[in-house]
Protein backbone atom coordinates (compact mmCIF):
# COMPACT_ATOMS: atom_id res chain seq x y z
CA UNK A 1 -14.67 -25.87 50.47
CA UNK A 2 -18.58 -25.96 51.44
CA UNK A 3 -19.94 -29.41 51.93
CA UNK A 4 -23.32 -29.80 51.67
CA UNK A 5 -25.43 -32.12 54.06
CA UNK A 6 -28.69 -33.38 52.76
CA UNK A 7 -31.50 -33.52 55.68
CA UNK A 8 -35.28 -35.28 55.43
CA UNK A 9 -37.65 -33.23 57.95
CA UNK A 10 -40.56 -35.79 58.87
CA UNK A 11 -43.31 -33.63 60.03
CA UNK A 12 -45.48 -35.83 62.99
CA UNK A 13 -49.13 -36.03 62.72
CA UNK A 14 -49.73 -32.26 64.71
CA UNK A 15 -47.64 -30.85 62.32
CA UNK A 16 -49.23 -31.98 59.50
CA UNK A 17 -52.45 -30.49 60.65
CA UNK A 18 -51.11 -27.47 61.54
CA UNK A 19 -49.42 -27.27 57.36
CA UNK A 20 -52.49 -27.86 56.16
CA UNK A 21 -54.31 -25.17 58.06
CA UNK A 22 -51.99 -22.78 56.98
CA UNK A 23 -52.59 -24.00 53.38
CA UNK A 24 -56.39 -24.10 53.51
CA UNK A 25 -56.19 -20.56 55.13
CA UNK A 26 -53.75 -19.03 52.98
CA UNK A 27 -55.38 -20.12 49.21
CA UNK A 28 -58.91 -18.86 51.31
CA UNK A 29 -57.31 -15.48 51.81
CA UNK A 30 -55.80 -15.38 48.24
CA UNK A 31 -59.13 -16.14 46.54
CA UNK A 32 -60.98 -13.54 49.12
CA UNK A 33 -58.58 -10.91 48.17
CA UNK A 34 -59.03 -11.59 44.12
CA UNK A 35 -62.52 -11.62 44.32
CA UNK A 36 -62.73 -8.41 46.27
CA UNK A 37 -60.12 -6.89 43.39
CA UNK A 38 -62.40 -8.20 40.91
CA UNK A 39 -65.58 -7.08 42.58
CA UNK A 40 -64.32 -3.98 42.70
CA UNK A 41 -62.86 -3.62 39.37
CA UNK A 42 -66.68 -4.55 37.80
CA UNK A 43 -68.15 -1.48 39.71
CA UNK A 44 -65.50 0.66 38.54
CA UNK A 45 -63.09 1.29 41.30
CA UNK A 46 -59.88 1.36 41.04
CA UNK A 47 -57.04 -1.06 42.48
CA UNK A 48 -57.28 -1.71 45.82
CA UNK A 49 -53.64 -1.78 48.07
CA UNK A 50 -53.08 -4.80 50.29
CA UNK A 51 -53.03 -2.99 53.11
CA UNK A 52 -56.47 -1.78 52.12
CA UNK A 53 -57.02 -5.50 52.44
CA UNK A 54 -55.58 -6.68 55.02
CA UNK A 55 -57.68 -4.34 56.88
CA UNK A 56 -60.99 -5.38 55.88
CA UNK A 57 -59.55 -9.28 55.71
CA UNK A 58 -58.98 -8.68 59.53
CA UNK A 59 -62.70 -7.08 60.58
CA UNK A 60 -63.62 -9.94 58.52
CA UNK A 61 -61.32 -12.65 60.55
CA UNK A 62 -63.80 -11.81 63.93
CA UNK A 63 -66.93 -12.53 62.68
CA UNK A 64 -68.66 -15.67 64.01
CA UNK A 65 -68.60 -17.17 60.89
CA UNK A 66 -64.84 -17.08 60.21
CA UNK A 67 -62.97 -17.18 63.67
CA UNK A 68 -61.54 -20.47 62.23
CA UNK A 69 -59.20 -18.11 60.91
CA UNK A 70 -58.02 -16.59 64.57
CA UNK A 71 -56.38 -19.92 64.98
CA UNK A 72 -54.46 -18.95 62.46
CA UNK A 73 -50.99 -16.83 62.22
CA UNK A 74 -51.92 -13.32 61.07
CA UNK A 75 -48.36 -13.44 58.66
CA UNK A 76 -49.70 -16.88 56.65
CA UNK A 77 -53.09 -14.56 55.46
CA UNK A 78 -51.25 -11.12 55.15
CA UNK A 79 -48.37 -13.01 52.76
CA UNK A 80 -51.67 -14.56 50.78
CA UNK A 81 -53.23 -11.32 50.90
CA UNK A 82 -49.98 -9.63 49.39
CA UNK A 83 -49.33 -12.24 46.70
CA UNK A 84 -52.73 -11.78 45.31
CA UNK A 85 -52.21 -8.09 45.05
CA UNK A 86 -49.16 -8.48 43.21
CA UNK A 87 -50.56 -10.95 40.74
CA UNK A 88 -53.47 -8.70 40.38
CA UNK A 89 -51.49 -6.07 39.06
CA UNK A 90 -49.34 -8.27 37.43
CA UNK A 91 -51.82 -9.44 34.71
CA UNK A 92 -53.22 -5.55 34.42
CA UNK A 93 -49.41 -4.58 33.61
CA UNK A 94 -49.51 -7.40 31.13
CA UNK A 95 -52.77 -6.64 29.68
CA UNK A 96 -51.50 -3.78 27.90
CA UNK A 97 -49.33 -6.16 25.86
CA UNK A 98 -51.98 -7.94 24.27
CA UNK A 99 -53.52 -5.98 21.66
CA UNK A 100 -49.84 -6.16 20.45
CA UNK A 101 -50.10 -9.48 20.07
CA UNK A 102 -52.89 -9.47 18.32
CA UNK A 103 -51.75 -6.96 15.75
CA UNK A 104 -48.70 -9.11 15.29
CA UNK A 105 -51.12 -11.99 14.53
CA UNK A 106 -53.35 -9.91 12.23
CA UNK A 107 -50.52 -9.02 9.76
CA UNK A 108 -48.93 -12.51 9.91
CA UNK A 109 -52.09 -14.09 8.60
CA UNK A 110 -52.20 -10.73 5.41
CA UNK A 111 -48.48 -11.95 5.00
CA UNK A 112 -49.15 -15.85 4.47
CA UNK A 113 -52.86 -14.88 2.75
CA UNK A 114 -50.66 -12.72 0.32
CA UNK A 115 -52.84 -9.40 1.04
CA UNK A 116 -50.14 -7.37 2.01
């Protein structure tokens, strides 16, 4: 038989910090990598790969302006970076699956109009 022991981790005040860092870092690299999907997508590229990403996320890391972000684990952006990717392609795998929808919607509303 496995027993189970319930534990409560209470993070000190450093700790904290350091969670919320990793937070505040990780949604910034998420929305960074969306945008740059979407920018991309409006001048007609086509999807861009994570790693593709990652690369340009980490020229971008050194500039003056973001080395707030050298303080932080490369692994907590990269998995943000990833993630967004993934949903990215996600909803464009999805997307296909609408018009479907739609038509399903169309010919319920001939159906209870009678015009079928």
């Amino acid at each position: 038989m496995v027993k189970a022991i319930k534990v409560m981790l209470i993070p000190n005040n450093v700790q904290k910090t350091k969670m919320f860092q990793y937070a505040g870092a990780s949604r910034f690299a998420y929305n960074w990598a969306l945008a740059r999907e979407i920018e991309n997508y409006e001048k007609g590229g086509k999807f861009l790969s994570d790693a593709e990403l990652r690369k340009e996320f980490t020229k971008f890391r050194h500039s003056d302006e973001y080395a707030w972000l050298l303080n932080i684990s490369n692994n907590v952006t990269k998995q943000a970076i990833k993630d967004a990717c993934t949903a990215y392609k996600n909803f464009f795998q999805r997307f296909a699956e609408i018009p479907k929808i739609q038509v399903k919607k169309e010919i319920n509303a001939e159906v209870l109009s009678g015009q079928r």
